[in-house]
Protein backbone atom coordinates (compact mmCIF):
# COMPACT_ATOMS: atom_id res chain seq x y z
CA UNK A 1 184.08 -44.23 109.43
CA UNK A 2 186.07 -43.66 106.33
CA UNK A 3 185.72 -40.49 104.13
CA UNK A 4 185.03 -42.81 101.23
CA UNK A 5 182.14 -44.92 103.53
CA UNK A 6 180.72 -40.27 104.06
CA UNK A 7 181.41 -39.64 100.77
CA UNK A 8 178.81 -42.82 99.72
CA UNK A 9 176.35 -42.07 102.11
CA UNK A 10 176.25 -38.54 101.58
CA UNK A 11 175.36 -39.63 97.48
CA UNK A 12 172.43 -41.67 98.80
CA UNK A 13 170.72 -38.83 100.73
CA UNK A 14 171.39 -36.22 98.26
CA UNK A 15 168.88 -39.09 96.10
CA UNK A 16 166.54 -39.65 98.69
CA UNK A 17 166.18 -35.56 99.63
CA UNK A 18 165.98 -35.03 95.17
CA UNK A 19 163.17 -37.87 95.02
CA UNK A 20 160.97 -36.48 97.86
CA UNK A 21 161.23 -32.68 96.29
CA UNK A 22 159.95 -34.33 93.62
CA UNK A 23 156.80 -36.16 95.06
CA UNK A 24 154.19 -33.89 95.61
CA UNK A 25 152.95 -30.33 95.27
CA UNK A 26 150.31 -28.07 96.23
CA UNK A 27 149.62 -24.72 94.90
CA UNK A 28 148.82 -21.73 97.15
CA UNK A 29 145.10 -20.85 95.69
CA UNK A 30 143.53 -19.05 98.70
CA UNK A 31 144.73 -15.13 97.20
CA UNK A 32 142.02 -15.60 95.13
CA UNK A 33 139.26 -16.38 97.44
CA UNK A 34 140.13 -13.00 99.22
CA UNK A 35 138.45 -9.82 99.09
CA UNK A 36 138.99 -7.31 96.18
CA UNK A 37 141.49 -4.68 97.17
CA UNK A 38 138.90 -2.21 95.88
CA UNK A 39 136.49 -2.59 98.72
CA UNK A 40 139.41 -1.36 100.93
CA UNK A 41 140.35 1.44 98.61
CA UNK A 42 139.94 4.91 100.30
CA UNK A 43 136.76 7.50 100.33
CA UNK A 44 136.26 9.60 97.42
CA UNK A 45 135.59 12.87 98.22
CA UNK A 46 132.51 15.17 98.14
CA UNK A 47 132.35 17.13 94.75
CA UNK A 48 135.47 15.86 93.43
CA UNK A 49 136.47 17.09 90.26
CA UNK A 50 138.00 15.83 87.50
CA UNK A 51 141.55 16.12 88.39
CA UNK A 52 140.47 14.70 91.88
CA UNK A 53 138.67 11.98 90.18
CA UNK A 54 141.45 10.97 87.96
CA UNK A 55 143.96 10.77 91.00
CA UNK A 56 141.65 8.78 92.66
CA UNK A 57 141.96 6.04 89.71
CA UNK A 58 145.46 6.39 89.34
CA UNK A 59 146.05 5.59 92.86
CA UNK A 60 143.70 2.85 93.49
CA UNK A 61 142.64 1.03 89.99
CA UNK A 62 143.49 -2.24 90.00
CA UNK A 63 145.30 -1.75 86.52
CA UNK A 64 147.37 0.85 87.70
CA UNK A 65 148.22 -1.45 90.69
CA UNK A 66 149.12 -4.65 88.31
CA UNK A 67 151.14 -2.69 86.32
CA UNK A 68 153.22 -1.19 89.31
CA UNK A 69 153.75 -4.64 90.34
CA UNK A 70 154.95 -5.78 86.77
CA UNK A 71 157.35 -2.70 87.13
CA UNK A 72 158.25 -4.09 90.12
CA UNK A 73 159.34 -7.92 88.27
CA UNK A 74 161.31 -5.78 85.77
CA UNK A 75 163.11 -3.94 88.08
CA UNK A 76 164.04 -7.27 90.18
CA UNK A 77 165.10 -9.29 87.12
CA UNK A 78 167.24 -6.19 85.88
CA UNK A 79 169.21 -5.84 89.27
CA UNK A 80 169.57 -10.12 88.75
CA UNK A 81 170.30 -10.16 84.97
CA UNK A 82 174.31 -9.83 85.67
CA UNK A 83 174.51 -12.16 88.20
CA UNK A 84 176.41 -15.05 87.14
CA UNK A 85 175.13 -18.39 87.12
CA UNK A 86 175.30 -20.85 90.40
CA UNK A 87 178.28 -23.05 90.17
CA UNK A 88 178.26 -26.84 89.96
CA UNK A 89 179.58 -29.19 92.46
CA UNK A 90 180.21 -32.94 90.93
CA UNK A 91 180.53 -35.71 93.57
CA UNK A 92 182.11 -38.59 92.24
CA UNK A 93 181.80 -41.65 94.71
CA UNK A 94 182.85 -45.21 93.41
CA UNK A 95 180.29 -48.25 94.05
CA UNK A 96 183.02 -51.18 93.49
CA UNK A 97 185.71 -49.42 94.25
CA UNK A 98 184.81 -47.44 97.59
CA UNK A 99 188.66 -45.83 97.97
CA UNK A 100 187.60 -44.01 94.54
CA UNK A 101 186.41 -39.87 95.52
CA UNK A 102 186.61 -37.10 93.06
CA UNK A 103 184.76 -33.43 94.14
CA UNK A 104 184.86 -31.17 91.50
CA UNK A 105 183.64 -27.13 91.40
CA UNK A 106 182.75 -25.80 87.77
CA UNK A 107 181.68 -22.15 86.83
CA UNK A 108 180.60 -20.96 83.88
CA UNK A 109 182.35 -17.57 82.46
CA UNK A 110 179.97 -15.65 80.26
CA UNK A 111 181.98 -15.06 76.90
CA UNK A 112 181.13 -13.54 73.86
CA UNK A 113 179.39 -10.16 75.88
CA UNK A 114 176.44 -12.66 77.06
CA UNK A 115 176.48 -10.80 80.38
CA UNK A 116 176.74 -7.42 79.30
CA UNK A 117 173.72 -8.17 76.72
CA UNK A 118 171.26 -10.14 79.14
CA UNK A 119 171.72 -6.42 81.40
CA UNK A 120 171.05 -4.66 78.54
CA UNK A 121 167.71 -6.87 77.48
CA UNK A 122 166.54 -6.84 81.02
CA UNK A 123 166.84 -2.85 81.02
CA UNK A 124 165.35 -2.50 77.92
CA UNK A 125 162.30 -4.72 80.12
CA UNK A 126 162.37 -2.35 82.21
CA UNK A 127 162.18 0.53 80.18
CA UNK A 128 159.08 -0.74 78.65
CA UNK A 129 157.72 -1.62 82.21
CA UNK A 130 157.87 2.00 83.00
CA UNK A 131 156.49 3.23 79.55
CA UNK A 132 153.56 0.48 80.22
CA UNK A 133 152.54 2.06 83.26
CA UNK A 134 152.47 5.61 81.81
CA UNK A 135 150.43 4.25 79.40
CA UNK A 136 147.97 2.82 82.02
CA UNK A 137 147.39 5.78 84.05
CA UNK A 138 146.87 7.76 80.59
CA UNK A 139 144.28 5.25 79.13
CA UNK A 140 142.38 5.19 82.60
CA UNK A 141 142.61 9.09 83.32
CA UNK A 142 140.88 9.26 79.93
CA UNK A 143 138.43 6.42 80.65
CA UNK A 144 137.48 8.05 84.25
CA UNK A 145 136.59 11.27 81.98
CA UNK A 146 134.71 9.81 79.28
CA UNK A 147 133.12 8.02 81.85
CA UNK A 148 132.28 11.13 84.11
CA UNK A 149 131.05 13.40 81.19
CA UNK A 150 128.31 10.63 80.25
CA UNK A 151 127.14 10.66 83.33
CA UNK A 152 127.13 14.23 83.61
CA UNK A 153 124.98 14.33 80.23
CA UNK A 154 122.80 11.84 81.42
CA UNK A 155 122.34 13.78 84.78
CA UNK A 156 122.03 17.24 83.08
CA UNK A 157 119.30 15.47 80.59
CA UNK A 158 117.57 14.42 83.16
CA UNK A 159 116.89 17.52 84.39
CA UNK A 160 116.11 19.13 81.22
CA UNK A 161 113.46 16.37 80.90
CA UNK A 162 112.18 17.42 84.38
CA UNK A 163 111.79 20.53 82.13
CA UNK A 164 109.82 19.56 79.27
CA UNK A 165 107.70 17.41 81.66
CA UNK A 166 106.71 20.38 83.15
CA UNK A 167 105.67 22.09 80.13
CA UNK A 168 103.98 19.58 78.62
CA UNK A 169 101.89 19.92 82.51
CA UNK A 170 101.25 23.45 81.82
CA UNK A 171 100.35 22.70 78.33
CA UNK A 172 97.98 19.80 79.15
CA UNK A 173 96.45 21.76 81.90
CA UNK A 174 95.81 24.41 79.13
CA UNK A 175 94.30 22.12 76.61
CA UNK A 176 91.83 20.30 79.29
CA UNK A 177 90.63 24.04 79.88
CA UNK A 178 90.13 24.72 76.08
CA UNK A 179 88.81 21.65 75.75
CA UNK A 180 85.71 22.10 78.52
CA UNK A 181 84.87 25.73 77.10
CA UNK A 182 84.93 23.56 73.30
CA UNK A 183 88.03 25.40 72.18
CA UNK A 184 89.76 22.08 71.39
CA UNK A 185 88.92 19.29 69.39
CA UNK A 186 89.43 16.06 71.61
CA UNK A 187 92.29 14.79 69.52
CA UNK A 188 94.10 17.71 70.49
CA UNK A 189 93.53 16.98 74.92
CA UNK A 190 94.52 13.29 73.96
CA UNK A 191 97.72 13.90 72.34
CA UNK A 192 99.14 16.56 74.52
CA UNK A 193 98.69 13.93 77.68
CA UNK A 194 100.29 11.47 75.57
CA UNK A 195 103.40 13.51 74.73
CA UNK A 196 103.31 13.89 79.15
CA UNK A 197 103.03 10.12 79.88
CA UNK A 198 105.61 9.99 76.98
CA UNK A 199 108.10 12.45 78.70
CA UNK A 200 107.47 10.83 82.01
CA UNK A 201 108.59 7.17 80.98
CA UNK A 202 112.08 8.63 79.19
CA UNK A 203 112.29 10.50 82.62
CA UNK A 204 112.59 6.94 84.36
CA UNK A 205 114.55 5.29 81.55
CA UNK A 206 116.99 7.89 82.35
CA UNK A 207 117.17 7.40 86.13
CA UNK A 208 117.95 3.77 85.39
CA UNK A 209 120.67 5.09 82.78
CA UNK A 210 122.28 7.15 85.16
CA UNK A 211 122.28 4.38 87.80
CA UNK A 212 124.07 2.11 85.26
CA UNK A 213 126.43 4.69 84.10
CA UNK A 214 127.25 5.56 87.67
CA UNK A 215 128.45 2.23 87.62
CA UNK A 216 130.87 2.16 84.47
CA UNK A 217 132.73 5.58 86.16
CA UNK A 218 132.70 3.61 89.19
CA UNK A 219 134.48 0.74 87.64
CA UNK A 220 136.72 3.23 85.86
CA UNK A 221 137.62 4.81 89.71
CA UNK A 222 138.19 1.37 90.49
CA UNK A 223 135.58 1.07 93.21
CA UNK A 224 132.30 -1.04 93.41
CA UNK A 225 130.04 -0.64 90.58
CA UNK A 226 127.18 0.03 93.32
CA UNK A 227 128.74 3.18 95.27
CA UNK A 228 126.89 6.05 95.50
CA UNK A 229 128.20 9.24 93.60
CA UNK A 230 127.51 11.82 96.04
CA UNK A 231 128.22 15.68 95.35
CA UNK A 232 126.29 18.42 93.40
CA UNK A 233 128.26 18.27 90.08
CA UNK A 234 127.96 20.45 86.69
CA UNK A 235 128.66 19.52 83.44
CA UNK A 236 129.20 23.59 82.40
CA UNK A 237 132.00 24.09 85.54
CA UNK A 238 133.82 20.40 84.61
CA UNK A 239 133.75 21.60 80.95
CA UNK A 240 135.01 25.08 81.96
CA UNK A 241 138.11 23.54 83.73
CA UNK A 242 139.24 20.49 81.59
CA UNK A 243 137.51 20.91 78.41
CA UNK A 244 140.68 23.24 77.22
CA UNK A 245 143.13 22.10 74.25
CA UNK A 246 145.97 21.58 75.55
CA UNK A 247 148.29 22.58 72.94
CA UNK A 248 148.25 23.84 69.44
CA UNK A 249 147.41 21.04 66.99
CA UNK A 250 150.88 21.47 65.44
CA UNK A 251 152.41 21.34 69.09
CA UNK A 252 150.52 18.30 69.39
CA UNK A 253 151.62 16.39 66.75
CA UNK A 254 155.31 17.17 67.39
CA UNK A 255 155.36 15.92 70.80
CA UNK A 256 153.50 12.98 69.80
CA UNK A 257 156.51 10.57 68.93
CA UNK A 258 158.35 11.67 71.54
CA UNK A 259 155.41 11.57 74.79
CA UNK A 260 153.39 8.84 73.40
CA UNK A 261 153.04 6.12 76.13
CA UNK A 262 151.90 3.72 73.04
CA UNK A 263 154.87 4.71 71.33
CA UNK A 264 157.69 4.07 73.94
CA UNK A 265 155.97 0.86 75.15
CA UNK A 266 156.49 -0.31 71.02
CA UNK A 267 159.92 1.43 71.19
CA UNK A 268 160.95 -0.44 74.24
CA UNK A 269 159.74 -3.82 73.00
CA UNK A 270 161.54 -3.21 70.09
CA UNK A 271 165.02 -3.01 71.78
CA UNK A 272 164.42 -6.12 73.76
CA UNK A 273 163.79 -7.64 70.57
CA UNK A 274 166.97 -6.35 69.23
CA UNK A 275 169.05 -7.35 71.96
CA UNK A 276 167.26 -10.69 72.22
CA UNK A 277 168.73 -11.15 68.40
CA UNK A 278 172.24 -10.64 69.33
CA UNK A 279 171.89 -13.08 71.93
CA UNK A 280 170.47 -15.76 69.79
CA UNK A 281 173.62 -14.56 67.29
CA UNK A 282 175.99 -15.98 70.38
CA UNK A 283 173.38 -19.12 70.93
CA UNK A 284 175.57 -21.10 68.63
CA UNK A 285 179.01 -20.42 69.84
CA UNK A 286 180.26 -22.18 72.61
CA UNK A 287 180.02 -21.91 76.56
CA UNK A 288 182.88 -21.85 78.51
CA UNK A 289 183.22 -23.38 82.35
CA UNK A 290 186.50 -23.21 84.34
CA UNK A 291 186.89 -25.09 87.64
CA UNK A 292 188.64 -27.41 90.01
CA UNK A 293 188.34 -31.18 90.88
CA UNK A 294 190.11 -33.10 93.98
CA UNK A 295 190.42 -36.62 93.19
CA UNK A 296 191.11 -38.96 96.18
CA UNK A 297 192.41 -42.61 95.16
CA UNK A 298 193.96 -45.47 96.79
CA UNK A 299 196.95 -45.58 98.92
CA UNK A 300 196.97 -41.48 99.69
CA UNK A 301 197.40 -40.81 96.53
CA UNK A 302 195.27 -37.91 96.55
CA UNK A 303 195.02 -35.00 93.41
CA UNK A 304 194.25 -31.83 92.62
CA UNK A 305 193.84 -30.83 89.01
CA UNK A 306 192.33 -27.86 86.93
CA UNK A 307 189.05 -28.01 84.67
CA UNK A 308 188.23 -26.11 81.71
CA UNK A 309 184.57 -27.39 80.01
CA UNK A 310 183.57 -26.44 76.91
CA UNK A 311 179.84 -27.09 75.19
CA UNK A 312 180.06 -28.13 71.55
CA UNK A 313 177.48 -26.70 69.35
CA UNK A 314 177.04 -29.03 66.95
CA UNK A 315 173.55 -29.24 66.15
CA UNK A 316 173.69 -26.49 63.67
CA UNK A 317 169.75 -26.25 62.67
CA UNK A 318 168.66 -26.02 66.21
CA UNK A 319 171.02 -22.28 66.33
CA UNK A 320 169.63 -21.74 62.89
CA UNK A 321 166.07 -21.87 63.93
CA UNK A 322 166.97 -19.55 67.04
CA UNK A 323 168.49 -16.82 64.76
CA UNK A 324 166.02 -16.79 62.46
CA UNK A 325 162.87 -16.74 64.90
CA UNK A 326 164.58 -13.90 66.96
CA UNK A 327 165.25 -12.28 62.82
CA UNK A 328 161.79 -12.42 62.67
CA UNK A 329 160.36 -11.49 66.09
CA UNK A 330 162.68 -8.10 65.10
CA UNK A 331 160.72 -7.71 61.94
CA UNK A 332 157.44 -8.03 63.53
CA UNK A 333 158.36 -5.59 66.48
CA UNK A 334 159.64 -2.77 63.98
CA UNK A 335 156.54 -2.92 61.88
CA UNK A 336 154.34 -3.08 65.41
CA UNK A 337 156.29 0.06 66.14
CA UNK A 338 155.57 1.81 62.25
CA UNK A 339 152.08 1.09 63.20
CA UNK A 340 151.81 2.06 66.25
CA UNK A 341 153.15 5.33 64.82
CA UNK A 342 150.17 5.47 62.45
CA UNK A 343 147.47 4.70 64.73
CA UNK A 344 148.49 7.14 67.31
CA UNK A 345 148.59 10.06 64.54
CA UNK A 346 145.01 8.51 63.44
CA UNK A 347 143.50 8.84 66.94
CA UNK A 348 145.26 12.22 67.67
CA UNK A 349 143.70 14.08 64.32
CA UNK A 350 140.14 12.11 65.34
CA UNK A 351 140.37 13.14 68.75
CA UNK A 352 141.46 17.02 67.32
CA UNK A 353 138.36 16.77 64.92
CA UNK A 354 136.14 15.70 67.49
CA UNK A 355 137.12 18.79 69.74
CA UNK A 356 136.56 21.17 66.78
CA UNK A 357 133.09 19.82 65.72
CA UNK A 358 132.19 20.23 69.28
CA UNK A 359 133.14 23.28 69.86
CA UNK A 360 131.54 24.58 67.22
CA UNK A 361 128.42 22.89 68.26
CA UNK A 362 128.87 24.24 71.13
CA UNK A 363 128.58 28.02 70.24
CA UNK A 364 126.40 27.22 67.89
CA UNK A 365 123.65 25.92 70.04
CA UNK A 366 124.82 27.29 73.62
CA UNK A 367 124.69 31.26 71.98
CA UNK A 368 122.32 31.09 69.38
CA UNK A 369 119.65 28.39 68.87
CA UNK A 370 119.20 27.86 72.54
CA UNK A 371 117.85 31.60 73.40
CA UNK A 372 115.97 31.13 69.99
CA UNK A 373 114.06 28.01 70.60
CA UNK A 374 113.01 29.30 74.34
CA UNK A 375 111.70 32.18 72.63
CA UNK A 376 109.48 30.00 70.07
CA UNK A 377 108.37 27.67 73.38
CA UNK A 378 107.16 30.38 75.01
CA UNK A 379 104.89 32.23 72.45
CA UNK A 380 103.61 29.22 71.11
CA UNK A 381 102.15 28.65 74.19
CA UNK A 382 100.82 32.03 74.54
CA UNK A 383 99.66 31.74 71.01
CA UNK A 384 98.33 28.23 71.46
CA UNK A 385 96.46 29.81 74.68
CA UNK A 386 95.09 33.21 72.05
CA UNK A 387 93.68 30.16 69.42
CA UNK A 388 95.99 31.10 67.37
CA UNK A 389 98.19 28.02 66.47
CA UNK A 390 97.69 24.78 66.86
CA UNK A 391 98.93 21.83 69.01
CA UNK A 392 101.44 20.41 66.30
CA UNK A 393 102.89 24.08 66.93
CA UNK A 394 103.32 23.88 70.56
CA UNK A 395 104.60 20.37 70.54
CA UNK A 396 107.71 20.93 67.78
CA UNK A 397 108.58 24.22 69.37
CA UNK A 398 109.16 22.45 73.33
CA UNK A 399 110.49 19.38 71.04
CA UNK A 400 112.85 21.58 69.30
CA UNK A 401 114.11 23.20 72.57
CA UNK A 402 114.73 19.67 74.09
CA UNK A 403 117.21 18.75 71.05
CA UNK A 404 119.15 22.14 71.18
CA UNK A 405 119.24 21.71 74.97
CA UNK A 406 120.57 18.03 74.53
CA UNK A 407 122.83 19.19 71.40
CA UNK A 408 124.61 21.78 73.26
CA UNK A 409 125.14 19.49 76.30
CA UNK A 410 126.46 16.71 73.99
CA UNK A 411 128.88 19.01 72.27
CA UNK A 412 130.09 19.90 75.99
CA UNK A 413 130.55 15.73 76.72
CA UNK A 414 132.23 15.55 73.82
CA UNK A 415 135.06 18.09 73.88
CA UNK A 416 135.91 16.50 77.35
CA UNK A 417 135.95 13.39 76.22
CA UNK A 418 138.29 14.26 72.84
CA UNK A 419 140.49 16.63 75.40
CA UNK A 420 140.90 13.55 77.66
CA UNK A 421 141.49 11.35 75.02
CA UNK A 422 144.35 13.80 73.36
CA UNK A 423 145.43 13.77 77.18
CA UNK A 424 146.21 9.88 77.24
CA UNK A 425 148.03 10.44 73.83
CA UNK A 426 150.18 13.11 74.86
CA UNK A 427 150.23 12.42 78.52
CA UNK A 428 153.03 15.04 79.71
CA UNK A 429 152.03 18.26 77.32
CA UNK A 430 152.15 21.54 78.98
CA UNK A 431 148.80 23.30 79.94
CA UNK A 432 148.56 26.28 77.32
CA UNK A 433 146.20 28.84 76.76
CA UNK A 434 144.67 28.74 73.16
CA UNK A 435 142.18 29.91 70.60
CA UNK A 436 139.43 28.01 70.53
CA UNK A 437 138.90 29.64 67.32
């Protein structure tokens, strides 16, 4: 068999082998159909705290575990971005003329810095990979907080409603007996076992709350909405560890452009767009290939000759359009970054706010109004008991209690929350003692 009678055949299976690659296809859609990685994730443990809690998340939310694996693609097309691209092989194999042969190898040479700036754009990917990550593990250590102080208010109010539920017992108890010896007007017996049925029905509205917010910090923790929370857990003690600013409000703002995970994912988006425009600058210039092609004709008279290919980039608009939609794209990422900048100083001074109104709220009701109202509760019983007030009396002063109660235990939600939220702005601040003052 002659090399010409090869060199034919081998053209006609190359076809054959391009047209069956090309016939069919069947995706691989059976990852979907299998179990969610968080039924496999591990125990929690018993009484975990908040910094427990938040490591938990971090190491088995499947957000955290997405974005690792997006870090991951960046990394892998950042160690490929300098490779150079495959060369071609041309086989040249005459139909009328079967003595006619040419093989010919061409690789393209990236001019113009092409390589040097598709490294650069897939770093600058990869930078913003890594911010992107920070940035989830901030966002969900301050979700898994917000989440857990709810449920801690809910919890505590449930107890204090246990309380009043109580006292509205010993109160109705005390009104049935003034009302057999004629003390009390019936009106009087009626309403006080309303107000008890009344505390006894928000008592099981707040069982099914809890039960439901269970759920949304289990979905933060990245486990099954319907695991059980178990451990004995204190909204005082978290508050007394986390509830802390971190830094100085000054401090805070200063090492907000530098350690703001929104900030250096915008940053880092920004420089791939940058690069991305001095690669569309090159788009219109032309690619350069350099190779060699053996040429086998009749009567042995076989040759070996040099190649250099260049594209011509004539179509002028169709470069245009690049550079000017990559001109653009920069535009729109430097304003993205400006405000990014803005709404990051926004939710810092909110979050700041939000601490300071709670903490006042928070000395305010937890030293003063608290030890106050339990004081009123418990002589207007005693007075209610003597004839000498009436129900209205007894009922505002244990309704009064509830709200401080409640008020200081909000304000005690709500500095965690604004400390966890400054916490996902300013992920890496140092742990500083302050004045809460």
């Amino acid at each position: 068999m002659s090399v010409f009678t090869l060199g034919a055949r081998v053209v006609v299976a190359f076809a054959a082998l391009a047209l069956a690659a090309c016939a069919s296809y069947s995706p691989d859609y059976h990852a979907l159909n299998q179990p969610s990685a968080r039924a496999h994730a591990q125990p929690l443990a018993v009484d975990a705290d908040i910094a427990e809690l938040i490591r938990y998340a971090q190491r088995n939310h499947p957000s955290v575990k997405a974005a690792e694996a997006e870090l991951e693609r960046a990394r892998a097309a950042s160690g490929s971005a300098g490779a150079f691209a495959d060369p071609q092989l041309n086989l040249t194999q005459g139909l009328n003329d079967t003595d006619y042969l040419t093989v010919g190898v061409m690789q393209e040479v990236p001019v113009f810095g092409r390589r040097a700036m598709n490294i650069e754009q897939a770093r600058a990917g990869e930078r913003a990979a890594e911010a992107r990550l920070v940035q989830v593990k901030a966002e969900l250590a301050s979700n898994v907080v917000q989440a857990f102080s709810e449920y801690l208010y809910i919890l505590e109010t449930q107890a204090l409603q246990k309380e009043l539920i109580q006292l509205l017992e010993q109160f109705s108890t005390v009104a049935g007996q003034s009302y057999a010896t004629g003390a009390v007007a019936m009106p009087d017996l009626l309403r006080a076992q309303n107000a008890l049925d009344e505390a006894r029905s928000e008592h099981q509205n707040l069982n099914h709350m809890l039960y439901s917010q269970g759920a949304r910090l289990n979905a933060a923790l990245g486990r099954d909405a319907r695991t059980a929370l178990d451990g004995e857990y204190s909204l005082r003690q978290s508050h007394s560890k986390f509830a802390r600013l971190p830094a100085q409000p000054d401090r805070l703002y200063g090492l907000l452009n530098e350690q703001s995970p929104a900030l250096t994912v915008a940053r880092s988006e920004a420089e791939t767009l940058l690069v991305q425009k001095d690669i569309a600058d090159t788009a219109g210039l032309p690619r350069v290939m350099v190779g060699a092609e053996y040429m086998a004709g009749d009567m042995g008279s076989d040759t070996v000759a040099g190649m250099l290919s260049m594209s011509l980039p004539v179509w002028r608009s169709n470069y245009r359009a690049q550079r000017e939609a990559a001109d653009a794209s920069v535009r729109s990422g430097l304003q993205q970054l400006h405000s990014t900048e803005l709404e990051v100083q926004a939710e810092l001074s909110m979050a700041l706010y939000e601490w300071q109104e709670a903490e006042r709220n928070r000395q305010l009701y937890g030293e003063v109004l608290i030890a106050r109202a339990g004081q009123a509760v418990a002589s207007s019983l005693t007075n209610y008991q003597n004839g000498n007030v009436g129900f209205t009396d007894v009922i505002s002063s244990q309704r009064e209690w509830l709200s401080f109660e409640l008020a200081y235990r909000r304000a005690l939600a709500n500095q965690l929350a604004a400390v966890a939220r400054i916490h996902a702005l300013v992920p890496s601040v140092a742990q500083v003692e302050v004045d809460h003052e």
